[in-house]
PDB file of N, CA and C in Angstrom:
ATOM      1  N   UNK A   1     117.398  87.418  87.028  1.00  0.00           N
ATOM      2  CA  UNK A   1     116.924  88.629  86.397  1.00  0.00           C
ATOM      3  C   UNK A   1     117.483  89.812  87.179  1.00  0.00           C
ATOM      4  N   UNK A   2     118.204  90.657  86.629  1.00  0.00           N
ATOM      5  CA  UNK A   2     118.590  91.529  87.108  1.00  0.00           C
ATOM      6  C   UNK A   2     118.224  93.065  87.558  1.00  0.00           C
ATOM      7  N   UNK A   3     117.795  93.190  88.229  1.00  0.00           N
ATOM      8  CA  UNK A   3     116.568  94.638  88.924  1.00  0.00           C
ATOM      9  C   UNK A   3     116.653  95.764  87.870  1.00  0.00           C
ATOM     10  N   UNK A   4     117.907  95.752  86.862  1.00  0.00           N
ATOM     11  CA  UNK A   4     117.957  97.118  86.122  1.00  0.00           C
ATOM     12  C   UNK A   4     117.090  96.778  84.544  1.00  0.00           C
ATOM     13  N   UNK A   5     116.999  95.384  84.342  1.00  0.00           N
ATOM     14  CA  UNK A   5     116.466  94.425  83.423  1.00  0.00           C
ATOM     15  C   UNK A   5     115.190  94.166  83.730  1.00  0.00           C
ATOM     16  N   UNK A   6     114.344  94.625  84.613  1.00  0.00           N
ATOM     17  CA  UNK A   6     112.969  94.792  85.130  1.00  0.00           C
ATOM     18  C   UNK A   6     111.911  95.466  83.613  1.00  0.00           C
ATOM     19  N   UNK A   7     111.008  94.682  83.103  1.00  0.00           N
ATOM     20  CA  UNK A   7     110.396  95.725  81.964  1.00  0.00           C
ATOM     21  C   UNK A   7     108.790  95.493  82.409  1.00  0.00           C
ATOM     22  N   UNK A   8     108.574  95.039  83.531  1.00  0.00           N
ATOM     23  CA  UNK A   8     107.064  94.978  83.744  1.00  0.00           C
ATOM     24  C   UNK A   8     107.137  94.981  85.255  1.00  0.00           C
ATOM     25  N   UNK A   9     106.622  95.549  86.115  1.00  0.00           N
ATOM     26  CA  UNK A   9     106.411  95.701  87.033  1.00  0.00           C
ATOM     27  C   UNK A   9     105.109  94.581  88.192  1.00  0.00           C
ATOM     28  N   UNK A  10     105.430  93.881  88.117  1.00  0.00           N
ATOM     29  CA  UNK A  10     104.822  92.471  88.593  1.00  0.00           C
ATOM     30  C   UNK A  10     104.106  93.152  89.777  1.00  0.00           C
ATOM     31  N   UNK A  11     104.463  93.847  90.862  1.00  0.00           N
ATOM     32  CA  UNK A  11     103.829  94.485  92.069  1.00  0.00           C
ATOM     33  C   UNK A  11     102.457  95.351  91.483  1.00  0.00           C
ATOM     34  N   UNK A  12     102.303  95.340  90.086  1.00  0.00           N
ATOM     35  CA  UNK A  12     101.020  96.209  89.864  1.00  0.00           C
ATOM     36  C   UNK A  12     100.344  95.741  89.243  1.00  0.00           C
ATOM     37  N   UNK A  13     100.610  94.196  88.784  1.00  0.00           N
ATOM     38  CA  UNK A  13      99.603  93.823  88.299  1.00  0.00           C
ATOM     39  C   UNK A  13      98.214  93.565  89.463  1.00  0.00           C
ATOM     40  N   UNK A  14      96.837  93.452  88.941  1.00  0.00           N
ATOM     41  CA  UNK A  14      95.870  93.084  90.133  1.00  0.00           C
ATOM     42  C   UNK A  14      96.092  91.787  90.854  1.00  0.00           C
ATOM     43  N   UNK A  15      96.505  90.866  90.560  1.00  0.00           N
ATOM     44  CA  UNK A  15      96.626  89.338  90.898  1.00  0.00           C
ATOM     45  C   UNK A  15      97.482  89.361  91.982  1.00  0.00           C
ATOM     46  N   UNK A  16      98.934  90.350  91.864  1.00  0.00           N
ATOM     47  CA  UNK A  16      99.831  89.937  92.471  1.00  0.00           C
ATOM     48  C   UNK A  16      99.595  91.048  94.371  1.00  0.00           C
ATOM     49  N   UNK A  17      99.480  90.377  94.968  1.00  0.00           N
ATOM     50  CA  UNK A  17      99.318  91.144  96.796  1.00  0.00           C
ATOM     51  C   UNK A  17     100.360  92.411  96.780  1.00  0.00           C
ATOM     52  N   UNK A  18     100.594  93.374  97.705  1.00  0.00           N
ATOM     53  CA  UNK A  18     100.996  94.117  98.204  1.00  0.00           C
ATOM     54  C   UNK A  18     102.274  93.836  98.807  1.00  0.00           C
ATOM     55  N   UNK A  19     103.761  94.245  98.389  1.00  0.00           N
ATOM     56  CA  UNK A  19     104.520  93.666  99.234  1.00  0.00           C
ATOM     57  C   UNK A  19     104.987  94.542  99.859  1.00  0.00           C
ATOM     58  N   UNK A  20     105.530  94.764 101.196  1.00  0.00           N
ATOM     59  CA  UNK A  20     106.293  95.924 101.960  1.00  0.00           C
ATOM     60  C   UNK A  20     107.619  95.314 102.568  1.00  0.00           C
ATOM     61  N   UNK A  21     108.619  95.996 102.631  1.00  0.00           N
ATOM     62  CA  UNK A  21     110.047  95.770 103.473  1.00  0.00           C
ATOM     63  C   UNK A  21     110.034  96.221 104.373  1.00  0.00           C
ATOM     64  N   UNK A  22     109.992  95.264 105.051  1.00  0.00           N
ATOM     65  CA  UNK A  22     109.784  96.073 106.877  1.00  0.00           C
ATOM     66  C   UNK A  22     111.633  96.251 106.882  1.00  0.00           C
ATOM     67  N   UNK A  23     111.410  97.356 108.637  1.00  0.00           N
ATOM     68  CA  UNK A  23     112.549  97.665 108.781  1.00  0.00           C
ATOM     69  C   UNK A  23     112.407  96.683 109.852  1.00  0.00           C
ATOM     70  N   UNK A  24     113.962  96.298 109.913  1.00  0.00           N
ATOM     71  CA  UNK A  24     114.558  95.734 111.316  1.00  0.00           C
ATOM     72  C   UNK A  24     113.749  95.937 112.397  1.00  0.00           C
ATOM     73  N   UNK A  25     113.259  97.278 112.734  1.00  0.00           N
ATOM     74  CA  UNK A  25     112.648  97.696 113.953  1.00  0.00           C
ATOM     75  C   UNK A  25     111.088  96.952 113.880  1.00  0.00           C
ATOM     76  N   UNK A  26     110.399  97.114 112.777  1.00  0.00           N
ATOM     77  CA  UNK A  26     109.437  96.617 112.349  1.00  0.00           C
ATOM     78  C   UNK A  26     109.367  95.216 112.754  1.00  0.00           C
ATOM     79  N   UNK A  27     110.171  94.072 111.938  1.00  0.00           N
ATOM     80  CA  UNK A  27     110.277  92.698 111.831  1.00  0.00           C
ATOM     81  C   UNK A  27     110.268  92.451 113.227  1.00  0.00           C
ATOM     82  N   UNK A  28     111.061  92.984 114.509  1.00  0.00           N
ATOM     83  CA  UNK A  28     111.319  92.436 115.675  1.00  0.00           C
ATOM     84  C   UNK A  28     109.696  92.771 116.129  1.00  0.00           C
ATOM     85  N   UNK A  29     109.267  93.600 116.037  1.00  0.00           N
ATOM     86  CA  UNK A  29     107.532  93.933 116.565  1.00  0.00           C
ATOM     87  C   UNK A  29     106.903  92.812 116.180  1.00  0.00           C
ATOM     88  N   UNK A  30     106.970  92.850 115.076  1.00  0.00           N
ATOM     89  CA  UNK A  30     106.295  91.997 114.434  1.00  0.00           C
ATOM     90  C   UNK A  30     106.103  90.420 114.827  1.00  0.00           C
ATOM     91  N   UNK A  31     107.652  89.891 115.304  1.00  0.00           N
ATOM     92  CA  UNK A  31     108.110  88.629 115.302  1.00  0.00           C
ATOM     93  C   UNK A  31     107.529  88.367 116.864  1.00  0.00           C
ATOM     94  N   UNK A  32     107.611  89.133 117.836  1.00  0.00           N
ATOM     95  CA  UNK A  32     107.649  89.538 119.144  1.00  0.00           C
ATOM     96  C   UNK A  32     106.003  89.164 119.306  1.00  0.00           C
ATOM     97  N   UNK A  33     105.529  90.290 119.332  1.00  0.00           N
ATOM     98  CA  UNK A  33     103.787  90.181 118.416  1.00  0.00           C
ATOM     99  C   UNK A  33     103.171  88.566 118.153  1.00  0.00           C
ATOM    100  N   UNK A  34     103.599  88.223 117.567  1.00  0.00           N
ATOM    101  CA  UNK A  34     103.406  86.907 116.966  1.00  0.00           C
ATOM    102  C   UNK A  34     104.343  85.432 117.560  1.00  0.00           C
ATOM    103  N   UNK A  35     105.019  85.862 118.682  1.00  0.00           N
ATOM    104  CA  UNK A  35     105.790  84.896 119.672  1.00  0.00           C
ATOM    105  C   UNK A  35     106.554  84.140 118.480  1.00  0.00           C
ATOM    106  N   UNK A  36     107.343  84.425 117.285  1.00  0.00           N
ATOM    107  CA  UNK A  36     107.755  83.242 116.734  1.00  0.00           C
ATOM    108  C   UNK A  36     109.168  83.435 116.465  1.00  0.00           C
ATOM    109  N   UNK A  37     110.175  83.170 115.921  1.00  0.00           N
ATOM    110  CA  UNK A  37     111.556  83.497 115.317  1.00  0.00           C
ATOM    111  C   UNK A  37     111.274  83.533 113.677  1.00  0.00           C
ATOM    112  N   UNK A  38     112.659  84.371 113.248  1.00  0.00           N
ATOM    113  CA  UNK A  38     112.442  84.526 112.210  1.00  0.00           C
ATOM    114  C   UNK A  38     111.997  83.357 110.911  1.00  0.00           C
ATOM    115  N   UNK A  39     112.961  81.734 112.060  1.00  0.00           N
ATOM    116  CA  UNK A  39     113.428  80.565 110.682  1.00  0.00           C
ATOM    117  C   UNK A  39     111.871  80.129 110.850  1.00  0.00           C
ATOM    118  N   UNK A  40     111.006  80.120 111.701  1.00  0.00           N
ATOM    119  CA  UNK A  40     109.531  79.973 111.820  1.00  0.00           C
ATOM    120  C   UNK A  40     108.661  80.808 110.475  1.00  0.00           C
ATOM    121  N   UNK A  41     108.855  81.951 110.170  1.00  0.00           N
ATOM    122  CA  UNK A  41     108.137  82.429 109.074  1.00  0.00           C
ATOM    123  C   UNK A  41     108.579  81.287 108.010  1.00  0.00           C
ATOM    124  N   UNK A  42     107.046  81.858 106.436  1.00  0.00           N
ATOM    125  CA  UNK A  42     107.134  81.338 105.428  1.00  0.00           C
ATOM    126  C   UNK A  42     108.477  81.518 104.836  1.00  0.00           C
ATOM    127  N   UNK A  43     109.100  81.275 104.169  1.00  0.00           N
ATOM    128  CA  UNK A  43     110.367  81.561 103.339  1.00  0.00           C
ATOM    129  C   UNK A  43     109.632  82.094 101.865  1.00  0.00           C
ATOM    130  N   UNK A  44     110.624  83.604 101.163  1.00  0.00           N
ATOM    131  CA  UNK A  44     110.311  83.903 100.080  1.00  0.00           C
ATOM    132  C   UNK A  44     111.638  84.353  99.694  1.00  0.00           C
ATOM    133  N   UNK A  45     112.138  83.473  98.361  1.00  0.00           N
ATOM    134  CA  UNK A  45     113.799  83.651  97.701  1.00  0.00           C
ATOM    135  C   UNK A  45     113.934  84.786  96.920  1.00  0.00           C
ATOM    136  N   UNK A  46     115.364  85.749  97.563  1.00  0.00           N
ATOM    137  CA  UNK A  46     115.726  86.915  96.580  1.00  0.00           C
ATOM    138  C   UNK A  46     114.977  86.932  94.983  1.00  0.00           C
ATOM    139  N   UNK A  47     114.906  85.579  94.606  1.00  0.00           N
ATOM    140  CA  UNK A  47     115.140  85.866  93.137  1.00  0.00           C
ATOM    141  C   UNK A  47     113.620  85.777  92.775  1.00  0.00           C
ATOM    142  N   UNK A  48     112.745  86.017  93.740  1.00  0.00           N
ATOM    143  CA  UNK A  48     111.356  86.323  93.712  1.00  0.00           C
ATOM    144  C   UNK A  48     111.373  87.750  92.937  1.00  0.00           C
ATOM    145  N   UNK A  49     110.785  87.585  91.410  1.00  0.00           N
ATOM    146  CA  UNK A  49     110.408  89.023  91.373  1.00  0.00           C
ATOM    147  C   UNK A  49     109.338  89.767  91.740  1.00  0.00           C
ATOM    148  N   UNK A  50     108.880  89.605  93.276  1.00  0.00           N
ATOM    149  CA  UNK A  50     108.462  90.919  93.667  1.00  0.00           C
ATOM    150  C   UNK A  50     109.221  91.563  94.561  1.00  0.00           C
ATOM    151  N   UNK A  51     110.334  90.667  94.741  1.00  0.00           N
ATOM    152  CA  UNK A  51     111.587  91.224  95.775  1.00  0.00           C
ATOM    153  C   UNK A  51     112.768  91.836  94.916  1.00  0.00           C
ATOM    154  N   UNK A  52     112.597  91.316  93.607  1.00  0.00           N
ATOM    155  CA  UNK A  52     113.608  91.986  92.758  1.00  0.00           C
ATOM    156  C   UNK A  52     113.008  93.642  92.687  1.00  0.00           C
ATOM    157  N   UNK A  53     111.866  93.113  92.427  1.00  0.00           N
ATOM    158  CA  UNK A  53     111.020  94.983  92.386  1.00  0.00           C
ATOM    159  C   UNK A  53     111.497  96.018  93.598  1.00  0.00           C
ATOM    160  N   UNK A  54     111.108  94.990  94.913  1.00  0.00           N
ATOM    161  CA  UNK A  54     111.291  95.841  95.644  1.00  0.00           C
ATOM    162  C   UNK A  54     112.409  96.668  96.093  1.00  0.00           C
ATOM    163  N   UNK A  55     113.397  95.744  95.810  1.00  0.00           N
ATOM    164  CA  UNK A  55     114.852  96.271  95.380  1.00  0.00           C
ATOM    165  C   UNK A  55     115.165  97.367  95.000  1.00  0.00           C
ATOM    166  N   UNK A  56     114.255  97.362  93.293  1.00  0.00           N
ATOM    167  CA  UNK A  56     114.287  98.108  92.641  1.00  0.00           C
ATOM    168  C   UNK A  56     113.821  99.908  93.113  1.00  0.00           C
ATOM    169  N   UNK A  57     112.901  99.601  93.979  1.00  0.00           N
ATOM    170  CA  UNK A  57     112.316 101.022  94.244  1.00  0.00           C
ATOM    171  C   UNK A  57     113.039 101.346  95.941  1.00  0.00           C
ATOM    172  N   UNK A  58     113.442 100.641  96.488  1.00  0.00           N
ATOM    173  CA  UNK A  58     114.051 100.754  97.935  1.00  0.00           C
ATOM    174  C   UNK A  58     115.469 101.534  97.491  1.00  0.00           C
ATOM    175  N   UNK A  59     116.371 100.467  95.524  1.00  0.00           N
ATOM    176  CA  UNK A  59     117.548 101.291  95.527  1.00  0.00           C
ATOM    177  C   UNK A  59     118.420 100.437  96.315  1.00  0.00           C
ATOM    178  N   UNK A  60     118.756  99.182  97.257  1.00  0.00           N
ATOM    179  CA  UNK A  60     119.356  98.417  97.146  1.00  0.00           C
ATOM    180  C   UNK A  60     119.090  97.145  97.401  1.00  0.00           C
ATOM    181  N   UNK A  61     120.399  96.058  97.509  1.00  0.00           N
ATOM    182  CA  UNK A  61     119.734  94.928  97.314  1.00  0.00           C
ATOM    183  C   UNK A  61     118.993  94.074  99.266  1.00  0.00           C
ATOM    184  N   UNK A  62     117.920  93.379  98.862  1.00  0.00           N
ATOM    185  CA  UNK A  62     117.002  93.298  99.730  1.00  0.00           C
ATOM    186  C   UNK A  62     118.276  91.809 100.113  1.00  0.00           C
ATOM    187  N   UNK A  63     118.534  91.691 101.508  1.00  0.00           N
ATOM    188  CA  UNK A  63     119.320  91.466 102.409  1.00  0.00           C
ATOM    189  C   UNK A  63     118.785  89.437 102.561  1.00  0.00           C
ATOM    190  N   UNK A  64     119.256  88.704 102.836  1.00  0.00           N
ATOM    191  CA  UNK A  64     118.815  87.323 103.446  1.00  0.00           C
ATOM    192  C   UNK A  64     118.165  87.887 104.709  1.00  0.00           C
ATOM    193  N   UNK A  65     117.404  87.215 104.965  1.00  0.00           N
ATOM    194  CA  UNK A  65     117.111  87.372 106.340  1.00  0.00           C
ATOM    195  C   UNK A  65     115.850  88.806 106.992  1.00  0.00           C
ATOM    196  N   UNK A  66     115.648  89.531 105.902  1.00  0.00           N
ATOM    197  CA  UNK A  66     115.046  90.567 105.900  1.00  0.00           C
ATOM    198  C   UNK A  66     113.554  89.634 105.719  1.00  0.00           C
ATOM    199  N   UNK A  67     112.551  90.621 106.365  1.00  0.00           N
ATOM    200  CA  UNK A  67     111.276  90.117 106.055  1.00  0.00           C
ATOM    201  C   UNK A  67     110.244  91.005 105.454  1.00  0.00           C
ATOM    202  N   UNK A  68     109.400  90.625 104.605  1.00  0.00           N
ATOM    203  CA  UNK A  68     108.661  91.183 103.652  1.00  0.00           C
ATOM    204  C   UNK A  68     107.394  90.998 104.605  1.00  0.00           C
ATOM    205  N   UNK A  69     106.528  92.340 104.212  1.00  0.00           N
ATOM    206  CA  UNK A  69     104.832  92.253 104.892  1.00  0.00           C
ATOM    207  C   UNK A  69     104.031  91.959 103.509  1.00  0.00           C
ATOM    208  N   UNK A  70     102.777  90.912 103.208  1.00  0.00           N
ATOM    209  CA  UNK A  70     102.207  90.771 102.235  1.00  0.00           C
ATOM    210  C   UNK A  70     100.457  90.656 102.419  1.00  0.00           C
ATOM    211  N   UNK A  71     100.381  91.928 102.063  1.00  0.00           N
ATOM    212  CA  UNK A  71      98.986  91.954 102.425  1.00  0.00           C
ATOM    213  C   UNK A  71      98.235  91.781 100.612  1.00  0.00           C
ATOM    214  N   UNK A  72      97.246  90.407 101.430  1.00  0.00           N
ATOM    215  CA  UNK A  72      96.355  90.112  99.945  1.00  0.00           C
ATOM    216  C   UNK A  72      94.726  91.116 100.243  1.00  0.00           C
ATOM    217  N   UNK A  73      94.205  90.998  99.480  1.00  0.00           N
ATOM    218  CA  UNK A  73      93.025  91.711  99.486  1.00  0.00           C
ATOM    219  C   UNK A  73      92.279  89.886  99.262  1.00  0.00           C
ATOM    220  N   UNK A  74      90.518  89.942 100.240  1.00  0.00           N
ATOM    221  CA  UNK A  74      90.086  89.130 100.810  1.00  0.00           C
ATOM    222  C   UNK A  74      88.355  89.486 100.647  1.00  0.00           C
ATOM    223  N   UNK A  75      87.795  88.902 100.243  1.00  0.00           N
ATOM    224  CA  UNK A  75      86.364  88.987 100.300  1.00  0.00           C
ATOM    225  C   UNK A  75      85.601  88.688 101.653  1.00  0.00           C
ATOM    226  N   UNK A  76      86.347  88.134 102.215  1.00  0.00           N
ATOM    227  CA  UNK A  76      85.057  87.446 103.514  1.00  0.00           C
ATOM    228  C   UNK A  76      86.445  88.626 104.735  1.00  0.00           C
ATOM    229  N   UNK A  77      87.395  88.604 104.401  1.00  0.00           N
ATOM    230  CA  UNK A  77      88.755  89.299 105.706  1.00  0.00           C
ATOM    231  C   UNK A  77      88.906  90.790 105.305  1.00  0.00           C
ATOM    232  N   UNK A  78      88.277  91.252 103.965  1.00  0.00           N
ATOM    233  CA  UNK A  78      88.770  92.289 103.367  1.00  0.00           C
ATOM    234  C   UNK A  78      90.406  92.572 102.951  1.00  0.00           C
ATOM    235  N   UNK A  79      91.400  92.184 103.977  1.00  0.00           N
ATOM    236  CA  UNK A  79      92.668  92.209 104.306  1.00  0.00           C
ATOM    237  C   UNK A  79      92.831  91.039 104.665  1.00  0.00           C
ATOM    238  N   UNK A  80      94.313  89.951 103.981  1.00  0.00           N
ATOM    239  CA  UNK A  80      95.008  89.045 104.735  1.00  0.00           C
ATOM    240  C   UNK A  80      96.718  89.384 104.784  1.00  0.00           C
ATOM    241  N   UNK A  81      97.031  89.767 105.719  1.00  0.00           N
ATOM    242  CA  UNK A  81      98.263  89.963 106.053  1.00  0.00           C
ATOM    243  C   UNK A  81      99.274  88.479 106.355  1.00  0.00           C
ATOM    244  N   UNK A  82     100.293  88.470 105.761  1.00  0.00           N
ATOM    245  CA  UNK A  82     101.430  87.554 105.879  1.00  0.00           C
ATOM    246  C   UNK A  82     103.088  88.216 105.854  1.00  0.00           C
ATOM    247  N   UNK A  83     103.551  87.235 106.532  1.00  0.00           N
ATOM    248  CA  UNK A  83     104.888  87.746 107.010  1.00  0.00           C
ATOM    249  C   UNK A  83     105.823  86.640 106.275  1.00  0.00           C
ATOM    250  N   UNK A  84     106.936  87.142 105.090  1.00  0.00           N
ATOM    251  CA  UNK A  84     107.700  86.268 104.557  1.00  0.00           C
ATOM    252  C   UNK A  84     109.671  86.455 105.107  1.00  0.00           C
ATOM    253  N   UNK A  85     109.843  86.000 105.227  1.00  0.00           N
ATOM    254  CA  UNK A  85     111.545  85.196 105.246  1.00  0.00           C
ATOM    255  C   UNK A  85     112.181  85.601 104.236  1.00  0.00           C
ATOM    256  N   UNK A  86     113.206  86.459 104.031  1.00  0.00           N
ATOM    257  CA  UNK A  86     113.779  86.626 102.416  1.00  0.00           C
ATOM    258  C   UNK A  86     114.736  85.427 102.804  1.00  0.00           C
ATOM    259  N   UNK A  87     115.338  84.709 101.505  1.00  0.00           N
ATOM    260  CA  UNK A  87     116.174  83.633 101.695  1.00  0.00           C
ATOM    261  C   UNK A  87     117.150  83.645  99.800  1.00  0.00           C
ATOM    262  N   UNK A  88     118.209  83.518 100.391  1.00  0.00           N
ATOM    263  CA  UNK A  88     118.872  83.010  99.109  1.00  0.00           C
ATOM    264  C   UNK A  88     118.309  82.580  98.305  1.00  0.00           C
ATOM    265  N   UNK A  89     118.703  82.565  96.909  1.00  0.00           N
ATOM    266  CA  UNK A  89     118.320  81.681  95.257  1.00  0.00           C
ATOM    267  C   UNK A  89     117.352  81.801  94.921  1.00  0.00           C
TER     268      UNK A  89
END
């Protein structure tokens, strides 16, 4: 699916979590923070459309290797924060 071919915006429906593109500077805090390497995070593939979205509003294409912040909303945590892996296909 191609980011300019986008006709619903999946990041706004209620169901779907919060996604953010960390910067480089970010991800290393982050990774550092959390003692782990990057191939240790979950994996989430380009052709995820909430990464196609994010694409879409960042304006270019979201990189391999880049990592996404995904904060769900939580009844008993209020907030659950997760850290994803962008990965090919």
């Amino acid at each position: 699916m191609a980011a300019d071919n986008i006709s619903f915006n999946v990041l706004k429906h209620v169901l779907v979590p919060e996604h953010h593109l960390l910067t480089e500077e970010e991800a290393e805090a982050v990774l550092q923070r959390k003692g782990m390497t990057r191939d240790q995070l979950p994996k989430i593939r380009k052709s995820d459309p909430g990464i196609k979205i994010l694409e879409n509003v960042h304006g270019h294409p979201i990189e391999e290797g880049a990592v996404v912040k995904i904060v769900r909303k939580s009844e008993t945590a209020q907030e659950f924060v997760a850290y994803r892996l962008v990965t090919r296909g």
